[in-house]
Protein backbone atom coordinates (compact mmCIF):
# COMPACT_ATOMS: atom_id res chain seq x y z
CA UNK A 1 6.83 2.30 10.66
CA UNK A 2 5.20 -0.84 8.65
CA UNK A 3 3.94 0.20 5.23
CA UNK A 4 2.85 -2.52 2.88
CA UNK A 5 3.37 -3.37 -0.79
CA UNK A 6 0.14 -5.57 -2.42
CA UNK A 7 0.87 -7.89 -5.29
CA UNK A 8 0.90 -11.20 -6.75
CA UNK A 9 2.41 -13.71 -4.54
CA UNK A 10 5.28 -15.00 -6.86
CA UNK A 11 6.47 -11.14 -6.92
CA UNK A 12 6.39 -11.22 -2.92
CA UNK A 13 8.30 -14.33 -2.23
CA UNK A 14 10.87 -13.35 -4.83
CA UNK A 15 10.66 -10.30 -2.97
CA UNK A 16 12.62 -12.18 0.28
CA UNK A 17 15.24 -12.41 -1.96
CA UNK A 18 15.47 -9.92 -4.63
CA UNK A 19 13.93 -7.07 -2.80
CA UNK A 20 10.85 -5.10 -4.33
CA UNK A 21 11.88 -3.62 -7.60
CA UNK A 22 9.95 -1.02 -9.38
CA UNK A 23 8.54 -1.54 -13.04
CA UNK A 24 11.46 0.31 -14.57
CA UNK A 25 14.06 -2.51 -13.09
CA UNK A 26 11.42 -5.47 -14.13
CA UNK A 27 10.09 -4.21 -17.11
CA UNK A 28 6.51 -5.22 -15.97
CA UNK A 29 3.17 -2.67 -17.25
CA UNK A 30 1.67 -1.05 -15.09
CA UNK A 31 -1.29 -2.12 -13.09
CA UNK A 32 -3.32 1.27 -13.47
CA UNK A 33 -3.96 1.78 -17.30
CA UNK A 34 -7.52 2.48 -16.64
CA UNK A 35 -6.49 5.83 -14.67
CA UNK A 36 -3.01 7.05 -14.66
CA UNK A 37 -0.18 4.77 -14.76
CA UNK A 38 2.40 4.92 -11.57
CA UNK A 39 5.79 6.16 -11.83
CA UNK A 40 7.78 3.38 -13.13
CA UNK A 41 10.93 4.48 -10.95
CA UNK A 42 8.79 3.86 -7.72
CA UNK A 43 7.45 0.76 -5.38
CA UNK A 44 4.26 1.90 -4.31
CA UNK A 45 3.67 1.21 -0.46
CA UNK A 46 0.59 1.86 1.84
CA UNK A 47 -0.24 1.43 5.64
CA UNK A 48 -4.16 0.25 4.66
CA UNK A 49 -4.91 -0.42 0.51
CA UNK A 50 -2.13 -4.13 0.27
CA UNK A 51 -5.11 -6.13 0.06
CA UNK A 52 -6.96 -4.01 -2.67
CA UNK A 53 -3.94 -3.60 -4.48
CA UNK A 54 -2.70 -7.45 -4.20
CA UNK A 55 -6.31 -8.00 -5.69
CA UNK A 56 -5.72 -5.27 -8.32
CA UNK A 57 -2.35 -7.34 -9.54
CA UNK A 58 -3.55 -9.93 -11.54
CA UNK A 59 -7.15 -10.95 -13.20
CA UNK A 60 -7.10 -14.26 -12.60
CA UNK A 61 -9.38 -15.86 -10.21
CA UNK A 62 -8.31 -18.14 -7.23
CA UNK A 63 -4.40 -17.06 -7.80
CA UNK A 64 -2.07 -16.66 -4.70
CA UNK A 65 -2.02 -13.00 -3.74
CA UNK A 66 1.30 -11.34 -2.00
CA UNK A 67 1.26 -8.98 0.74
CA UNK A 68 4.54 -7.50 1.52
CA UNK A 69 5.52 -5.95 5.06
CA UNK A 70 8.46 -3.23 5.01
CA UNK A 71 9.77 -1.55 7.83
CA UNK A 72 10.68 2.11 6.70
CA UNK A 73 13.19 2.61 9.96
CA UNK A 74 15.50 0.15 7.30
CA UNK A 75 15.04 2.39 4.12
CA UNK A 76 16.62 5.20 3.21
CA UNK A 77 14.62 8.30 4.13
CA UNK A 78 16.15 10.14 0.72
CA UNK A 79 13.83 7.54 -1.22
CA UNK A 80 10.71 8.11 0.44
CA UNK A 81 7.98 10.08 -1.98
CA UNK A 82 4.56 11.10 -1.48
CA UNK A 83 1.95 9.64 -3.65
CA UNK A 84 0.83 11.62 -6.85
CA UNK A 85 -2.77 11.18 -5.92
CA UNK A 86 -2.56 13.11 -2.24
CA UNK A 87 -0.54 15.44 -4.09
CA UNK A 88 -3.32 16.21 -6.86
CA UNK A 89 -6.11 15.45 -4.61
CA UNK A 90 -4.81 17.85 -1.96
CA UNK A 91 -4.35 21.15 -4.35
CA UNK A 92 -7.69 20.65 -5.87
CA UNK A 93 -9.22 24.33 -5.48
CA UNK A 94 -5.52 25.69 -5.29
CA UNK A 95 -5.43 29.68 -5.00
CA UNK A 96 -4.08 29.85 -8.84
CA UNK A 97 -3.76 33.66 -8.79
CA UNK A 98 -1.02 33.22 -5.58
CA UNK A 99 0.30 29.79 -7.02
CA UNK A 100 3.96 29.58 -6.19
CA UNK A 101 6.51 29.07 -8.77
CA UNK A 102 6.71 25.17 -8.50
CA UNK A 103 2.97 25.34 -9.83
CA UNK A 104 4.04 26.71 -13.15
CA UNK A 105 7.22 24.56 -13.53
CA UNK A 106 5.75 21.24 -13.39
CA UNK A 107 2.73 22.04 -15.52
CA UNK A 108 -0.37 22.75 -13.27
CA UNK A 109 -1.54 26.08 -15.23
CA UNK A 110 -0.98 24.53 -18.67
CA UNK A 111 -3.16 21.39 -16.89
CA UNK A 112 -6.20 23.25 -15.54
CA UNK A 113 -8.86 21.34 -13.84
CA UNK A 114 -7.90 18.33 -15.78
CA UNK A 115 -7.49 15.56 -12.99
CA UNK A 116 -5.45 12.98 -15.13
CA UNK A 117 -3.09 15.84 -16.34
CA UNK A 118 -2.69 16.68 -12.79
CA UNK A 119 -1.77 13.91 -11.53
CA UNK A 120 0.86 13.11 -14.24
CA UNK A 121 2.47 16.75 -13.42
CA UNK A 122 3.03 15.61 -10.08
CA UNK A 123 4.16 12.05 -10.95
CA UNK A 124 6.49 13.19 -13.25
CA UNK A 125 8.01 15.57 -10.29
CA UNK A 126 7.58 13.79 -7.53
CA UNK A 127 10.95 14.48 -6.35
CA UNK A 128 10.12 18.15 -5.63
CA UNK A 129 7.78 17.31 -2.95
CA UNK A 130 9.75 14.47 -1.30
CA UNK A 131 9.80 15.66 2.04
CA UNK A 132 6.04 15.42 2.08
CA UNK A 133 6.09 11.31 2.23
CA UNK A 134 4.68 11.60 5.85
CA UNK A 135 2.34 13.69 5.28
CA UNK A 136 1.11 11.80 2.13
CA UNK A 137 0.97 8.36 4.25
CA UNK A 138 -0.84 10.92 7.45
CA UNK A 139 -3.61 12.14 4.85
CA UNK A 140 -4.32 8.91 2.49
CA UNK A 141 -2.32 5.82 3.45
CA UNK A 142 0.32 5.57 0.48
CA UNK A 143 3.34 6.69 -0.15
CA UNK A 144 6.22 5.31 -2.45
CA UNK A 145 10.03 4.77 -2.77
CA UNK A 146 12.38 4.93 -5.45
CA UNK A 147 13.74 2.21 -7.30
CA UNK A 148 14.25 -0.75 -5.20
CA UNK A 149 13.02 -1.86 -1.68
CA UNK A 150 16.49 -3.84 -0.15
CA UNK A 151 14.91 -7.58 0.73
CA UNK A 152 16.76 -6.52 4.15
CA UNK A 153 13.89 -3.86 5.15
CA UNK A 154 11.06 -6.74 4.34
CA UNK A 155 9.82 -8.19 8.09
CA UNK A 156 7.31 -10.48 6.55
CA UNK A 157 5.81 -11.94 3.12
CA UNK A 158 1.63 -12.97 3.76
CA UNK A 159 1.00 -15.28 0.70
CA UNK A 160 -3.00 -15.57 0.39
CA UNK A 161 -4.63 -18.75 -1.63
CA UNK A 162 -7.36 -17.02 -3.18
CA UNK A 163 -8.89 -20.56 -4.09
CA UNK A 164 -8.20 -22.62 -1.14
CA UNK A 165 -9.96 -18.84 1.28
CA UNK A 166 -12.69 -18.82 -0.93
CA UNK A 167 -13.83 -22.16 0.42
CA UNK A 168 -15.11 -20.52 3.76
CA UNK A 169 -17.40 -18.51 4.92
CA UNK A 170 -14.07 -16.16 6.90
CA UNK A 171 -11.94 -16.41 3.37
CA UNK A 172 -14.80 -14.86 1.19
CA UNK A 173 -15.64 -12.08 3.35
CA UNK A 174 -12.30 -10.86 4.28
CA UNK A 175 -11.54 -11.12 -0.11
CA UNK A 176 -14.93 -8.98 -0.45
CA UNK A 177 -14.16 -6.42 1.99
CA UNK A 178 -11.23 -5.67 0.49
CA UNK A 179 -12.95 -4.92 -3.10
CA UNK A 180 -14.92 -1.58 -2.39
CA UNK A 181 -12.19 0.67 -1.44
CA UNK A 182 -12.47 3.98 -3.67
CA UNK A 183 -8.51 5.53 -2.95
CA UNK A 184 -9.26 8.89 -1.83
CA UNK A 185 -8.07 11.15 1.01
CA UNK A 186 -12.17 11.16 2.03
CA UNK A 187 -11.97 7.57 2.12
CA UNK A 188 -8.77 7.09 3.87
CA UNK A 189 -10.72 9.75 6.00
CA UNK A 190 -13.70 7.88 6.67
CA UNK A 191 -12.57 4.28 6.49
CA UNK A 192 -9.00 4.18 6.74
CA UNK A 193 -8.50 2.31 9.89
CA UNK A 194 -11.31 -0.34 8.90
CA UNK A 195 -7.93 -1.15 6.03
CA UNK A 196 -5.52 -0.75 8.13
CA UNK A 197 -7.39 -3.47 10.48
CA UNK A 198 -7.79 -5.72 7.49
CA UNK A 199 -4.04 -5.06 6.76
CA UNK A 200 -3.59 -6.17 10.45
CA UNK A 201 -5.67 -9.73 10.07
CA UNK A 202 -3.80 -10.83 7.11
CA UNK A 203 -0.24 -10.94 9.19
CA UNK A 204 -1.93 -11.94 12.81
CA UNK A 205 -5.11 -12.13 14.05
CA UNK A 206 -4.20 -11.54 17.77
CA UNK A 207 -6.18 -7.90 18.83
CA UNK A 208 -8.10 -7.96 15.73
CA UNK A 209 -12.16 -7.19 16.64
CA UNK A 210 -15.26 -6.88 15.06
CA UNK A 211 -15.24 -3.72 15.96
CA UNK A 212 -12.60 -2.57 13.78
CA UNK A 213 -13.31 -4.14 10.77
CA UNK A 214 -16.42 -2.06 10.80
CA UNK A 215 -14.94 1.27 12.12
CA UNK A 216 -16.28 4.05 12.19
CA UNK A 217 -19.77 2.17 11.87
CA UNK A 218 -21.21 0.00 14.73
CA UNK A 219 -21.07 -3.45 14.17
CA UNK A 220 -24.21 -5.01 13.33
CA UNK A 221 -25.68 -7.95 14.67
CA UNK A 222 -26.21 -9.60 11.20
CA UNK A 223 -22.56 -8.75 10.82
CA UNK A 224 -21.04 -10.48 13.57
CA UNK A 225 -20.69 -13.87 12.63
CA UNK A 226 -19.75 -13.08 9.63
CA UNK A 227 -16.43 -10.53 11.17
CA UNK A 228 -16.09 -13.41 14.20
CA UNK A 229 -15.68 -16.06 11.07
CA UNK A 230 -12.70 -13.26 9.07
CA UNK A 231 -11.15 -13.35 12.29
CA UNK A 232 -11.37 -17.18 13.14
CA UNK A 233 -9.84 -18.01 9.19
CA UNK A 234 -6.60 -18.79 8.56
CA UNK A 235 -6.75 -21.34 6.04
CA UNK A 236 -4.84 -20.01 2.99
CA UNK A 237 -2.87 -17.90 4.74
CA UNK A 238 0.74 -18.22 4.83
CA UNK A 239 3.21 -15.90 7.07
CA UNK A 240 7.19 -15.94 6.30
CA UNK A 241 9.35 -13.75 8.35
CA UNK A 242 11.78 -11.99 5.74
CA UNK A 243 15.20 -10.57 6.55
CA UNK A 244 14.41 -7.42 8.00
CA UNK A 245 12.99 -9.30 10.85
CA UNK A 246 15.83 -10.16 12.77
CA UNK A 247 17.16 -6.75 12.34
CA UNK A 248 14.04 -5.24 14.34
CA UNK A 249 14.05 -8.26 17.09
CA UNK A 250 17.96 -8.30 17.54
CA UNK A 251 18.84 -4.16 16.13
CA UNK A 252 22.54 -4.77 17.60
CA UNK A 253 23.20 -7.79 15.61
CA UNK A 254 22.58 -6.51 12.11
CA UNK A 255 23.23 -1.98 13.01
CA UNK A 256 22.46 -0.69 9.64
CA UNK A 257 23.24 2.94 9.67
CA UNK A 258 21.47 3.69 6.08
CA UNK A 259 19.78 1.17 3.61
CA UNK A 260 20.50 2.44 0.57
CA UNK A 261 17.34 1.14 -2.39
């Protein structure tokens, strides 16, 4: 399975060589001090939010943004984790008077209907719930793993020249249709393969239609031109197979039986 890791585009081509490494290994603040911060053990990946997220990395207009392809058949399963979010947006409405006994020990009934307290109970024990990674990519798109993604599970680095896209009519759009995303498991509902379609442009164009960059909705004929031209664009764009590639074309070559992060 491709998941994705959104960020600043020095971080990502570092990235072929030095792996992803989460904020506890780089010492970096989080990204997220508006809501809850993210578990600074974890690399946060997601199958349809890279562009949002590589937006979301740094406030500086017209910098290169970093999207980061990993191939989870090269990780090491034991380092998967579900997001925080699905975990507190999924229990909202929770049964308290049959809660089971991992409810009390992680702080839920001392939390109440607090959402930010929630979600920090379940951040802080994410490790109780790791065989629900699947489920948390199945139901909203993001999932994370511990530590350290191994540069030898990245396929590909997209580096995106915010300044040099914004220059056409294809490079503006695709930038503002990646802004409005609200990170929900309604929206990842709703919406989510409109992302993951977006997700799909950045690295190749080939298959990509109209259609799906509008899905569920119908595409509109003031729209088209507009999608046609996101699809047409690849000034700015810049593609770099990492070293995980070669492992997935040539498997026998390069048999890892684990990839320990």
């Amino acid at each position: 399975m491709k998941l994705y890791h959104g960020t600043t585009g020095a971080v990502a081509a570092r990235a072929l060589i030095q792996g992803l490494r989460s904020r506890s290994m780089t010492g970096k603040p989080s990204n997220w001090t508006h809501t809850v911060e993210s578990n600074t053990d974890h690399v946060y990946l997601t199958n349809a939010y890279a562009l949002y997220f590589a937006l979301n990395a740094t406030d500086e207009p017209g910098n290169v943004l970093g999207i980061v392809e990993v191939e989870t058949d090269l990780l090491d399963e034991r380092h998967m984790l579900p997001d925080e979010d699905v975990l507190e947006q999924s229990t909202r409405g929770f049964d308290r008077d049959n809660a089971p006994d991992w409810w009390y020990l992680i702080g839920l009934s001392e939390a109440g209907d607090d959402m930010i307290k929630r979600t920090q109970c379940f951040r802080d024990f994410l490790h109780l719930f790791q065989d629900m990674w699947q489920k948390s990519i199945d139901a909203m798109g993001t999932a994370g793993y511990r530590f350290m993604v191994p540069s030898r599970a990245i396929t590909r680095v997209a580096l995106l020249d915010t300044a040099r896209m914004r220059k056409g009519l294809g490079g503006r759009a695709l930038i503002v249709s990646a802004l409005d995303p609200t990170i929900s498991l309604m929206n990842y509902l709703v919406v989510g393969a409109k992302y993951r379609a977006l997700t799909q442009l950045v690295f190749d164009a080939d298959g990509v239609t109209p259609e799906m960059l509008t899905a569920p909705f119908p595409v509109q004929d003031i729209q088209r031109e507009v999608l046609q031209a996101m699809i047409a664009m690849r000034d700015g764009i810049r593609v770099i197979d990492g070293p995980g590639a070669l492992s997935c074309a040539m498997p026998e070559m390069m048999p890892f039986e684990r990839v320990d992060g």
